[in-house]
C-alpha atoms as a PDB file:
ATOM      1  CA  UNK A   1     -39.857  72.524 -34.555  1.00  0.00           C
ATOM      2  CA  UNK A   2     -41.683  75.258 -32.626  1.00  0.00           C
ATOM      3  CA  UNK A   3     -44.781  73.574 -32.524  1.00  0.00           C
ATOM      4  CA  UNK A   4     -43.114  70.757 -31.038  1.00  0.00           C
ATOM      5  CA  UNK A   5     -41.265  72.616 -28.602  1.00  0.00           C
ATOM      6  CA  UNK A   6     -44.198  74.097 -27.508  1.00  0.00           C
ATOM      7  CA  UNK A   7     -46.127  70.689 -26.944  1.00  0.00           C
ATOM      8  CA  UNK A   8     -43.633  70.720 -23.863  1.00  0.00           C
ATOM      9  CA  UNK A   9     -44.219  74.214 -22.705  1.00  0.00           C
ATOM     10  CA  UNK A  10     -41.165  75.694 -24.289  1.00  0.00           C
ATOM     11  CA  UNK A  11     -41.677  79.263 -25.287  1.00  0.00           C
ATOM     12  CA  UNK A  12     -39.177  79.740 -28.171  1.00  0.00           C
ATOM     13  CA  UNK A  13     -38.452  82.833 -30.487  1.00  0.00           C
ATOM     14  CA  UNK A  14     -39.030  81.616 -34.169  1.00  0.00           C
ATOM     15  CA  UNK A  15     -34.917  82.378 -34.560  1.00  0.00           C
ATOM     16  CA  UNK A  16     -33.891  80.246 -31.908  1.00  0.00           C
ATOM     17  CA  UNK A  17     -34.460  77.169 -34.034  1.00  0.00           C
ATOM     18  CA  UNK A  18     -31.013  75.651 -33.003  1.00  0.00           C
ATOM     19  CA  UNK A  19     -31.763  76.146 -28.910  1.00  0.00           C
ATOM     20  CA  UNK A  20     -35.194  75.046 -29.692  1.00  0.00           C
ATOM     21  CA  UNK A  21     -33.551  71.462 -30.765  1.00  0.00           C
ATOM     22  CA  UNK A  22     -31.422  71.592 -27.270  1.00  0.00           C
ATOM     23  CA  UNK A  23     -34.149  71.738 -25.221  1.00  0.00           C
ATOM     24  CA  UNK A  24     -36.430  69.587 -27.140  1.00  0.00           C
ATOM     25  CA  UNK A  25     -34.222  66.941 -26.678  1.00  0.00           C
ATOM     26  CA  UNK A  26     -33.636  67.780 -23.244  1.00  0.00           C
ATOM     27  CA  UNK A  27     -37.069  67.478 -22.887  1.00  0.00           C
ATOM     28  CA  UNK A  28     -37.638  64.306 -24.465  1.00  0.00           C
ATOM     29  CA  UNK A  29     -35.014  62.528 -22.623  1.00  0.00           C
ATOM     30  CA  UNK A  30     -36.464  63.416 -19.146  1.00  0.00           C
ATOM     31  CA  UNK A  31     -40.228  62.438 -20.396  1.00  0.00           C
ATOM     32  CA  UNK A  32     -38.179  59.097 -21.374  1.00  0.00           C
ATOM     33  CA  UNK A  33     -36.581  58.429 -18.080  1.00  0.00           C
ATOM     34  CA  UNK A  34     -39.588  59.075 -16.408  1.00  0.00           C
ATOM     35  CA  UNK A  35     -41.861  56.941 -18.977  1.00  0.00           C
ATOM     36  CA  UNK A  36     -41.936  52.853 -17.272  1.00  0.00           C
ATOM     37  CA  UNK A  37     -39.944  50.994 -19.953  1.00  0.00           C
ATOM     38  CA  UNK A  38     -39.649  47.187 -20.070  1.00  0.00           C
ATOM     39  CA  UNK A  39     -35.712  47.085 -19.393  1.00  0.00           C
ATOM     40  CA  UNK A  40     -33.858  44.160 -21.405  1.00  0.00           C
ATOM     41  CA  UNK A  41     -33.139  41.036 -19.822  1.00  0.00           C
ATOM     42  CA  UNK A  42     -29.462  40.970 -18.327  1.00  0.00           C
ATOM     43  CA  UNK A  43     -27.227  37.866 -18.629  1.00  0.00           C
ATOM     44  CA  UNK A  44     -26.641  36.362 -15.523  1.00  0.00           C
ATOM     45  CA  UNK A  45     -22.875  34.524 -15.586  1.00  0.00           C
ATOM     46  CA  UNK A  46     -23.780  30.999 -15.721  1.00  0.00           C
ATOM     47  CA  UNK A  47     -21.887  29.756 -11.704  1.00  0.00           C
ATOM     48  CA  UNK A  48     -23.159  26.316 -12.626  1.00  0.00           C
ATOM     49  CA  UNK A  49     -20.061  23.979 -12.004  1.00  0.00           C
ATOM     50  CA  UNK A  50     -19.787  20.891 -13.775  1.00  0.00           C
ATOM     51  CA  UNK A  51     -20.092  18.286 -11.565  1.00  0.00           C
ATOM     52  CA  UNK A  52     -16.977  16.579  -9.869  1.00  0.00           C
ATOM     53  CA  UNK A  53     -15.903  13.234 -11.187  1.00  0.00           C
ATOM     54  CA  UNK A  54     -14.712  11.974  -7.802  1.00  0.00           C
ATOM     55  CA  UNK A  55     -13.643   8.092  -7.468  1.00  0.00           C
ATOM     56  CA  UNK A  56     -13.315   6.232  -4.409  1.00  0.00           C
ATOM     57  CA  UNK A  57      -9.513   7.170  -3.913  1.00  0.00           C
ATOM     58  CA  UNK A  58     -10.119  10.407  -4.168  1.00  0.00           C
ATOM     59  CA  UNK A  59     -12.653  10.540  -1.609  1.00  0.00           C
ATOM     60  CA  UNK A  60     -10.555   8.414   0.364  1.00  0.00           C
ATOM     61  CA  UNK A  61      -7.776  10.461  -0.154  1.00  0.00           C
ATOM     62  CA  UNK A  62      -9.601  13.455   1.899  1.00  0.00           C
ATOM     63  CA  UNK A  63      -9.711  11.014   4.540  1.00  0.00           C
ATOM     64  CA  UNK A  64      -6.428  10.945   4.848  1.00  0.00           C
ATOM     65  CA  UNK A  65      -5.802  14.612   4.954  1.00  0.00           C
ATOM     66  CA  UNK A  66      -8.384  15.177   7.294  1.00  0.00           C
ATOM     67  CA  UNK A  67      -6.237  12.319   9.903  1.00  0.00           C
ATOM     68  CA  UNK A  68      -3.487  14.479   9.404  1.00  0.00           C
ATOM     69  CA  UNK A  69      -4.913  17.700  10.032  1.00  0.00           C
ATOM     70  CA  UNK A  70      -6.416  16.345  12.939  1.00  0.00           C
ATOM     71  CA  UNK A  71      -3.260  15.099  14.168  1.00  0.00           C
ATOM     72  CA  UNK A  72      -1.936  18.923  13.168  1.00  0.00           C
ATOM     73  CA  UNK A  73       0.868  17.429  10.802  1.00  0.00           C
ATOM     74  CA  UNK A  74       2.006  19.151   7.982  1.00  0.00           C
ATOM     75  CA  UNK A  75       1.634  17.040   4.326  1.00  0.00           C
ATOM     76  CA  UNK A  76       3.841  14.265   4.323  1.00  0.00           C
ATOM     77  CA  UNK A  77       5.858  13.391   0.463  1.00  0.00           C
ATOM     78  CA  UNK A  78       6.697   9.361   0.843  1.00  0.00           C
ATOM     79  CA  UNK A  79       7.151   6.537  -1.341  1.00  0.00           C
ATOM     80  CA  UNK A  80       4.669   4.100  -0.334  1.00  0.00           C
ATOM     81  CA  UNK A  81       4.911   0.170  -0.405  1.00  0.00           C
ATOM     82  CA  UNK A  82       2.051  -2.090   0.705  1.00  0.00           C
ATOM     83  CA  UNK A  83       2.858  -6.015   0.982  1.00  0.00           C
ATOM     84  CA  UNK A  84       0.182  -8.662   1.395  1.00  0.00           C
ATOM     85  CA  UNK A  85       0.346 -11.887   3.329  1.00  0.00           C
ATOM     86  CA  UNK A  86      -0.689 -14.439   0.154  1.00  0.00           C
ATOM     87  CA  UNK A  87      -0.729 -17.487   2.127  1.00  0.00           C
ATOM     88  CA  UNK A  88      -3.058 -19.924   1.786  1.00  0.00           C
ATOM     89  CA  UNK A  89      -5.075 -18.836   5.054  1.00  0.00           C
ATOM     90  CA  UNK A  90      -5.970 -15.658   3.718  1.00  0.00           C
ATOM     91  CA  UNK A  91      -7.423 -16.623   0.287  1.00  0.00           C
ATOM     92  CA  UNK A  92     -10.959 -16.549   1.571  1.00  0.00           C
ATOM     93  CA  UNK A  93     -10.461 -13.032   2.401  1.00  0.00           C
ATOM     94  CA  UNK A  94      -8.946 -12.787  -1.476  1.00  0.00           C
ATOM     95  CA  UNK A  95     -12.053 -13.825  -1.998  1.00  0.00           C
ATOM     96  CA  UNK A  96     -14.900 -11.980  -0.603  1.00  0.00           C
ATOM     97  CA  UNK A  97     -12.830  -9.223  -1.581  1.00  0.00           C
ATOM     98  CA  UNK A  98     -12.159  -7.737   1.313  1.00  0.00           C
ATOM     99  CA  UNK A  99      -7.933  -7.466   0.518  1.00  0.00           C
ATOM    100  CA  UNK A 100      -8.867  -5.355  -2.891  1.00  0.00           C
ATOM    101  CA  UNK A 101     -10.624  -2.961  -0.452  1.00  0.00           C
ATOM    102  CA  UNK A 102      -7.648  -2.782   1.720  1.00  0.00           C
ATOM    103  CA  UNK A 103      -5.590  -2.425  -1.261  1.00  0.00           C
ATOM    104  CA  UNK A 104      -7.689   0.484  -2.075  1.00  0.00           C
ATOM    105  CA  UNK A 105      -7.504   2.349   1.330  1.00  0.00           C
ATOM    106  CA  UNK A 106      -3.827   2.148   1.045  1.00  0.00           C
ATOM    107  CA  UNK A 107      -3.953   3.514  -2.381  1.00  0.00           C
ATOM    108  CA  UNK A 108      -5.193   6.778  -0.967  1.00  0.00           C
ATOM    109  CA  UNK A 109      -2.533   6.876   0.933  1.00  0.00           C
ATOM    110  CA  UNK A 110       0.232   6.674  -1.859  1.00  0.00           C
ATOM    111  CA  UNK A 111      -2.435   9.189  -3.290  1.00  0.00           C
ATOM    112  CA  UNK A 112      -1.766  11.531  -0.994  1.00  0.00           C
ATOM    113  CA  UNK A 113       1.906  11.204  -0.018  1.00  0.00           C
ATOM    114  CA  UNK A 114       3.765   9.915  -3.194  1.00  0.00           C
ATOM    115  CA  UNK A 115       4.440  13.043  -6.202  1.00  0.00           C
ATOM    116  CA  UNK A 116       2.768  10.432  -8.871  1.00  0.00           C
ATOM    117  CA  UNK A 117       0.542   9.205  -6.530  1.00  0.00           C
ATOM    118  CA  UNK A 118       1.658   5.573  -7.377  1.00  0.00           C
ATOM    119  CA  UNK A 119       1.925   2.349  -4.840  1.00  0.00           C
ATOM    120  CA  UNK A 120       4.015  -0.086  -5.185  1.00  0.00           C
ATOM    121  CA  UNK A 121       2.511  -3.876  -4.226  1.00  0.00           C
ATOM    122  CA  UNK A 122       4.068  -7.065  -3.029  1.00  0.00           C
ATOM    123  CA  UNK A 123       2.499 -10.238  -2.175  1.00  0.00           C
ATOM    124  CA  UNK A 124       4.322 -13.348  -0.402  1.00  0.00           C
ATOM    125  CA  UNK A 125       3.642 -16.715   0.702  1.00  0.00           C
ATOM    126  CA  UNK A 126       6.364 -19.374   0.455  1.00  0.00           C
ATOM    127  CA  UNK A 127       7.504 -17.284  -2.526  1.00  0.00           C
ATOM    128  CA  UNK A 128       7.063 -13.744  -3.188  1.00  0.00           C
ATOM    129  CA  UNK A 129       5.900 -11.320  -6.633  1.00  0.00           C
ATOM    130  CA  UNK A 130       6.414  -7.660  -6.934  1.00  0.00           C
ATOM    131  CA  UNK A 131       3.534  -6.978  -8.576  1.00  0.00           C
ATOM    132  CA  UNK A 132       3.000  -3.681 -11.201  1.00  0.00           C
ATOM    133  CA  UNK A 133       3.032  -0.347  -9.422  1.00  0.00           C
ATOM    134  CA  UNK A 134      -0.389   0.990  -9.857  1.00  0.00           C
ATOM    135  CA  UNK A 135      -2.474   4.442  -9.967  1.00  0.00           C
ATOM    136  CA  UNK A 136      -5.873   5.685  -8.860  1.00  0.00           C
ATOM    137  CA  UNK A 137      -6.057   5.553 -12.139  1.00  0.00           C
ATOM    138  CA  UNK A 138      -6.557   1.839 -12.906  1.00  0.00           C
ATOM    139  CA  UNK A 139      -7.377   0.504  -9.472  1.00  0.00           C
ATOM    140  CA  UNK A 140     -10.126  -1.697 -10.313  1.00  0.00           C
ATOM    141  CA  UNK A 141      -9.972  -5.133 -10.338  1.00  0.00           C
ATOM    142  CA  UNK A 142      -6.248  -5.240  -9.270  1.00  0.00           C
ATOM    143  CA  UNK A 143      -6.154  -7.481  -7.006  1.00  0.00           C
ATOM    144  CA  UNK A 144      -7.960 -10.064  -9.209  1.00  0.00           C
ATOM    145  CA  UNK A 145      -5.711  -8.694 -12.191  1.00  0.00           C
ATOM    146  CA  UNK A 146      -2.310  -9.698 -10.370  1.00  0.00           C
ATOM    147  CA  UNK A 147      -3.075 -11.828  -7.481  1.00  0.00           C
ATOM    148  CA  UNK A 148      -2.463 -15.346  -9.352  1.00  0.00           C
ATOM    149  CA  UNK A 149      -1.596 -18.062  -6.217  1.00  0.00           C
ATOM    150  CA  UNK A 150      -5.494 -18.828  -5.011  1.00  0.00           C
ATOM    151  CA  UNK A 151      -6.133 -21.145  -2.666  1.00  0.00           C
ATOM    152  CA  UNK A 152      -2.319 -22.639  -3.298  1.00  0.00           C
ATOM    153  CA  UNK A 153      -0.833 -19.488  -1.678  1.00  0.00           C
ATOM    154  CA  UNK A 154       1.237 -22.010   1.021  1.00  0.00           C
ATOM    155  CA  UNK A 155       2.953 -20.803   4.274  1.00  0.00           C
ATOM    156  CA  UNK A 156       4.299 -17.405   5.197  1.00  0.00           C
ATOM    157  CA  UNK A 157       7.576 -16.538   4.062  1.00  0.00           C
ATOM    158  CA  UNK A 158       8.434 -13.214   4.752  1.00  0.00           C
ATOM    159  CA  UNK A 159      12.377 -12.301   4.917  1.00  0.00           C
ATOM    160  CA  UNK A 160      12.863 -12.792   1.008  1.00  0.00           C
ATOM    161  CA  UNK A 161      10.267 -10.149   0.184  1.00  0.00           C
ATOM    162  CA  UNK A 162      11.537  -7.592   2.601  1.00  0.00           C
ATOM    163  CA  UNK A 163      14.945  -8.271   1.504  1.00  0.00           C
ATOM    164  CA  UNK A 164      13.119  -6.956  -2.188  1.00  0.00           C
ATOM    165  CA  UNK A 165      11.371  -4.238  -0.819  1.00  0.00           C
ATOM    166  CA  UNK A 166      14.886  -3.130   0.880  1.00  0.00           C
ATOM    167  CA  UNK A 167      16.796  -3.797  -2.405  1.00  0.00           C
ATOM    168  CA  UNK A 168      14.252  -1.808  -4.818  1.00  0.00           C
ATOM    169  CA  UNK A 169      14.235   1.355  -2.552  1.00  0.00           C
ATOM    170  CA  UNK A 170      18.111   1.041  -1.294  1.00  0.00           C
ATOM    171  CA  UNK A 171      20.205  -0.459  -4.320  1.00  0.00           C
ATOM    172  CA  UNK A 172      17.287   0.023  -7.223  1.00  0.00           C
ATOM    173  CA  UNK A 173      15.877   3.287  -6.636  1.00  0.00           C
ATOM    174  CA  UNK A 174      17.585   5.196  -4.031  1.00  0.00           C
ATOM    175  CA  UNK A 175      16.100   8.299  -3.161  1.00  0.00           C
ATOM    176  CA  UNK A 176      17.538   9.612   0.112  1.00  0.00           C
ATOM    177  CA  UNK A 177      15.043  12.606   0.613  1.00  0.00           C
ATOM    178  CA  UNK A 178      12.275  10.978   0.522  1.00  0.00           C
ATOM    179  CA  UNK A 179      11.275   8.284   3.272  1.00  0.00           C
ATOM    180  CA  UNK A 180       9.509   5.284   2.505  1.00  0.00           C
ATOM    181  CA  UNK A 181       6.365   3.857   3.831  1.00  0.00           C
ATOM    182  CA  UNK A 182       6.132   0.046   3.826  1.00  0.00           C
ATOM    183  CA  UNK A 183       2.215  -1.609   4.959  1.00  0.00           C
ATOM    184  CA  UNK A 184       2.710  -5.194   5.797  1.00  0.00           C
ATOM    185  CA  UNK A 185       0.021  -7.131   5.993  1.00  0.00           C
ATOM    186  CA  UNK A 186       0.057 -10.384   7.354  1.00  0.00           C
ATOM    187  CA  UNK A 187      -2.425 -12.818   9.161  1.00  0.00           C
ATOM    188  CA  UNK A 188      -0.161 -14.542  11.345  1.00  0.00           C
ATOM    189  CA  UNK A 189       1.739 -17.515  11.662  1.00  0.00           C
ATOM    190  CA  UNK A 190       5.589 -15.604  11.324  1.00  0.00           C
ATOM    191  CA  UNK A 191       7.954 -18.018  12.723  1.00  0.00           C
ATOM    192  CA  UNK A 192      11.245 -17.060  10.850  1.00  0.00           C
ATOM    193  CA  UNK A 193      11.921 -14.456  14.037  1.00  0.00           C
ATOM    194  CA  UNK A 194      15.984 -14.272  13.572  1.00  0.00           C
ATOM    195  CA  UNK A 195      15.845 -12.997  10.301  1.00  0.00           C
ATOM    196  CA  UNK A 196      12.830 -10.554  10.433  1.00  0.00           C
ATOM    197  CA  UNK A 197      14.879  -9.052  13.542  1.00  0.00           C
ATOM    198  CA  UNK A 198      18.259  -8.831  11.766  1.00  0.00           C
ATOM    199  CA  UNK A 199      16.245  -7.764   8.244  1.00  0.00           C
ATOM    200  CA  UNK A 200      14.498  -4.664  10.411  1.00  0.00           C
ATOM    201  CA  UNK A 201      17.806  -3.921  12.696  1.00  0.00           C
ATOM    202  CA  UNK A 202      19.768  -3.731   9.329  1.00  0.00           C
ATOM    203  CA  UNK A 203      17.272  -1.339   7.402  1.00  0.00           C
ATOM    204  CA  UNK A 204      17.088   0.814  10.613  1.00  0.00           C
ATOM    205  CA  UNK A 205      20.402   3.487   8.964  1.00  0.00           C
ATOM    206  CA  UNK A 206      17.934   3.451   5.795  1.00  0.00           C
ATOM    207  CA  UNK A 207      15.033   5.457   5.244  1.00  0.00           C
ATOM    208  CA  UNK A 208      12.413   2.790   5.027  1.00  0.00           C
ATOM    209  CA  UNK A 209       9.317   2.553   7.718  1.00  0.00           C
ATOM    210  CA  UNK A 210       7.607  -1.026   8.237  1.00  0.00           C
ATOM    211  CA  UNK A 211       4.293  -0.289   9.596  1.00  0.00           C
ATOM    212  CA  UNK A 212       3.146  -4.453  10.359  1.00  0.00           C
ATOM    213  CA  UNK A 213      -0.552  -5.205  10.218  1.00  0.00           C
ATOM    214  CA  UNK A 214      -2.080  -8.380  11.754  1.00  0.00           C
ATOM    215  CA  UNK A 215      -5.444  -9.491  10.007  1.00  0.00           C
ATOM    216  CA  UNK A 216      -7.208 -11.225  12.995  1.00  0.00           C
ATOM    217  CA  UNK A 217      -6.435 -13.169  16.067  1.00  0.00           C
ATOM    218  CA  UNK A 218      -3.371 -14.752  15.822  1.00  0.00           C
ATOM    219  CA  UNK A 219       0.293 -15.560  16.524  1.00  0.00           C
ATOM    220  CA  UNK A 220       2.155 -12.690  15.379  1.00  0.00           C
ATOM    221  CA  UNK A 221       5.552 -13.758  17.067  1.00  0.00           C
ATOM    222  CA  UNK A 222       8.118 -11.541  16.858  1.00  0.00           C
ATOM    223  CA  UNK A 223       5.896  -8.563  15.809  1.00  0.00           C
ATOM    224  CA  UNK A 224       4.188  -8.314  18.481  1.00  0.00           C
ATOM    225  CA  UNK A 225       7.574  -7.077  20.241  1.00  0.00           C
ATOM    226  CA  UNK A 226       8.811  -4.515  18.277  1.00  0.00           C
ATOM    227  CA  UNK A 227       8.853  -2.072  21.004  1.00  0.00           C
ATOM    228  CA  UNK A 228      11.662  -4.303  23.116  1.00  0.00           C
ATOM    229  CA  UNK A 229      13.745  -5.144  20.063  1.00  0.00           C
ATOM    230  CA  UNK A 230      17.172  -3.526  20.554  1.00  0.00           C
ATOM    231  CA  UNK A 231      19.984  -3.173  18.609  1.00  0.00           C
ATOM    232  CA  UNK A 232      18.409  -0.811  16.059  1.00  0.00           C
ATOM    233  CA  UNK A 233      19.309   2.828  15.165  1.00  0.00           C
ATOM    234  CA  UNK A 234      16.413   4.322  14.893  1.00  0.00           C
ATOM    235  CA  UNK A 235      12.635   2.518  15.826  1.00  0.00           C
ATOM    236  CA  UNK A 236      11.619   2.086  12.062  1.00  0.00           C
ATOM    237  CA  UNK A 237       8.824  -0.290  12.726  1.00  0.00           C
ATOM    238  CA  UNK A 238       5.564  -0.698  14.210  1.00  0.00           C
ATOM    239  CA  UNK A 239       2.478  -3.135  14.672  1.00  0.00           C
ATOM    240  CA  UNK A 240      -1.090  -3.051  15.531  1.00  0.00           C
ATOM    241  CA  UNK A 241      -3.464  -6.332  14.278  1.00  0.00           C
ATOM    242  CA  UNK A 242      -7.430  -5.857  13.065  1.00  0.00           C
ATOM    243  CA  UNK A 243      -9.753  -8.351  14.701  1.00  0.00           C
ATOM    244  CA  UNK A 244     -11.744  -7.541  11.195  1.00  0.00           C
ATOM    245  CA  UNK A 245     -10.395  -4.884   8.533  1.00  0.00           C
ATOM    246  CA  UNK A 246     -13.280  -4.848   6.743  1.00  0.00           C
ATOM    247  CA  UNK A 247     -15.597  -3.567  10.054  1.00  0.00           C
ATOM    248  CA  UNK A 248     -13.481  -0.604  10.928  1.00  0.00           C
ATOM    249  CA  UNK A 249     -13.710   2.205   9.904  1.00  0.00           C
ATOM    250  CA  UNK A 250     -11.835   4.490   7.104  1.00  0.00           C
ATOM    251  CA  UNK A 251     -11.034   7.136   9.976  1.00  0.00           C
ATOM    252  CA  UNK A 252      -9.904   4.965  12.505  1.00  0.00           C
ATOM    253  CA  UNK A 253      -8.061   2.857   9.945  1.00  0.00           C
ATOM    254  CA  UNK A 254      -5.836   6.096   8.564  1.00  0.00           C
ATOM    255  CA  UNK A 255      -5.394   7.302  12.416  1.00  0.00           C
ATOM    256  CA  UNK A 256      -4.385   4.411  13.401  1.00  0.00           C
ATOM    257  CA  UNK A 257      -1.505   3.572   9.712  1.00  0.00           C
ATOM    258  CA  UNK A 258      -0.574   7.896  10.869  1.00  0.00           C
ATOM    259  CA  UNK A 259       0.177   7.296  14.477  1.00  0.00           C
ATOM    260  CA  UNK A 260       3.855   6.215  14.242  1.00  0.00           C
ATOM    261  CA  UNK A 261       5.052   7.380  10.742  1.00  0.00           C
ATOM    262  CA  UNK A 262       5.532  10.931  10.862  1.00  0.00           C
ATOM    263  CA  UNK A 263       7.045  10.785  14.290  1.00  0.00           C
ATOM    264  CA  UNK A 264       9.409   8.607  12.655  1.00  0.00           C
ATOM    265  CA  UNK A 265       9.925  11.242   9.932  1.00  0.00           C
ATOM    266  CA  UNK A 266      11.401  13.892  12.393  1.00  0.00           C
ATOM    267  CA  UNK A 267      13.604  11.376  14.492  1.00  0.00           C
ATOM    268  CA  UNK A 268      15.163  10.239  10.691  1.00  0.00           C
ATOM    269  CA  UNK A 269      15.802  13.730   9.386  1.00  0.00           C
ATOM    270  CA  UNK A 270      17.270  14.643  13.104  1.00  0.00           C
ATOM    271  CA  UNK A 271      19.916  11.785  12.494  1.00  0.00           C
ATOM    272  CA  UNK A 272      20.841  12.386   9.409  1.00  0.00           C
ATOM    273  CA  UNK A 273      18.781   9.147   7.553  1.00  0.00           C
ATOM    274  CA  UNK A 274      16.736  11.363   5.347  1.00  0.00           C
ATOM    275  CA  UNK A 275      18.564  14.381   3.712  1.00  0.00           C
END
C-alpha cells in the first residue's frame, strides 16, 4: 500500500497502513473527478402528447365558447331543442346537405350547454316527428338516418309541433332550473299567425326560449313581429332569417343564435320562471 501511496506523493510511515488507505482513496477520488469521463445518458421524460382526437363538434363547440366569452357571459347549462322546417320547399337544401350541417352547428351548441351534451330534433311539415335525441357521438349521417318525408314534405304546419316541444319539456320532462333553448328553423310561408301568437304568449310563464330562423327571402308573417307582440310575460322569442346558411360563417352564426338567449336567462330567473 505504501508504494501506492507514494505514486501520489503521500509520505507515509510503514505503521500508518490504515491512514495510508484514507488518503489513498482520497486521492483517487479527486484524480477521478478531475479525469474527463463519458457521463451516462440521462432519460429525458417523454412530453410527447398523444395527439387529440377532435371531431367537428368539438371544434365547433370552442366556437361557441369563444362567442360567449366575447360577449363576457358566464357558461350557460340549457336543454337544447332544434326544429326543422320539412316542407317540401326545403328538400333541395335536404339535399345538398346543407340542413345536416346546420344540424351539426346546433349540435355544438347542445354540446356546450346541455350536462349530456344531447339535442333533441323535430322536423314538421303538414305533420310533425320527434326524431331520436342525438350525441356528438353519432352525428353522422343523421339527418339522412331520420329525415324520411323527401321531396313529399308538403306545407308548413307549425303549431302542432310546438305544442310537442311545449308538452315534452312542460308535462314530460319538467325541469324548472334549467331553461330551454328551442332553434326553429323554417323557410317561410307561416300563415297559421293566431295560433303561433297564442302558442308563444302561453309558453311565455314557462321556461322555454324560441329563437325563429328564416332560411332565405321570404314571407315570414307573424315572425317577423315578435318584437310588437303583446300580451306575453316575459319576451321568450326571437327571429333573424339567413339569405344563405350555408355562406355565413360559424362565428357570426353562434353570435348571432347568443344575442337574445342569455339576456333572456336573467329576465326569467328575475321573475321567478327559472328556479
Amino acid at each position: 500500500m505504501q508504494p501506492l501511496a507514494e505514486s501520489f506523493g503521500v509520505e507515509i510511515e510503514s505503521n500508518d497502513t490504515s491512514e495510508a488507505e484514507q488518503v489513498l482513496l482520497t486521492a483517487q477520488a479527486e484524480v477521478a473527478a478531475a479525469s474527463p469521463e463519458v457521463l451516462a445518458p440521462v432519460a429525458v421524460p417523454n412530453t410527447v402528447h398523444p395527439p387529440l382526437n377532435l371531431t367537428k363538434i368539438d371544434l365547433l363547440k370552442r366556437k361557441v365558447t369563444l362567442s360567449l366569452q366575447k360577449k363576457k357571459i358566464e357558461p350557460i347549462q340549457a336543454r337544447v331543442a332544434v326544429v326543422f322546417d320539412a316542407s317540401g320547399s326545403m328538400y333541395h337544401l335536404y339535399r345538398k346537405g346543407i340542413v345536416q350541417e346546420a344540424f351539426e352547428r346546433i349540435l355544438a351548441i347542445a354540446s356546450a350547454f346541455d350536462d349530456n351534451g344531447e339535442l333533441d330534433v323535430w322536423f314538421f311539415a303538414k305533420d310533425f316527428l320527434r326524431a331520436p335525441s342525438i350525441t356528438a357521438r353519432d352525428f353522422e349521417n343523421y339527418i339522412e338516418r331520420t329525415y324520411t318525408l323527401g321531396s313529399k314534405g308538403g306545407t308548413n304546419n307549425e303549431p302542432p309541433v310546438m305544442q310537442d316541444v311545449i308538452r315534452k319539456y312542460t308535462i314530460e320532462e319538467p325541469d324548472v332550473k334549467m331553461p330551454t333553448y328551442i332553434i326553429f328553423f323554417s323557410d317561410g310561408g307561416v300563415s297559421q299567425k293566431g295560433k303561433i301568437m297564442r302558442l308563444i304568449t302561453e309558453s311565455s310563464t314557462k321556461n322555454l326560449f324560441w329563437q325563429f330562423v328564416g332560411l332565405g327571402q321570404a314571407n315570414y308573417g307573424i315572425l317577423e313581429k315578435l318584437d310588437d307582440m303583446t300580451g306575453r310575460f316575459i319576451d321568450n322569442a326571437d327571429f333573424f332569417a339567413l339569405d344563405d346558411i350555408s355562406k355565413i360563417s360559424d362565428e357570426e352564426l353562434y353570435d348571432r343564435l347568443l344575442t337574445e338567449f342569455p339576456g333572456w336567462i336573467k329576465e326569467a330567473r328575475a321573475k321567478g320562471i327559472l328556479a
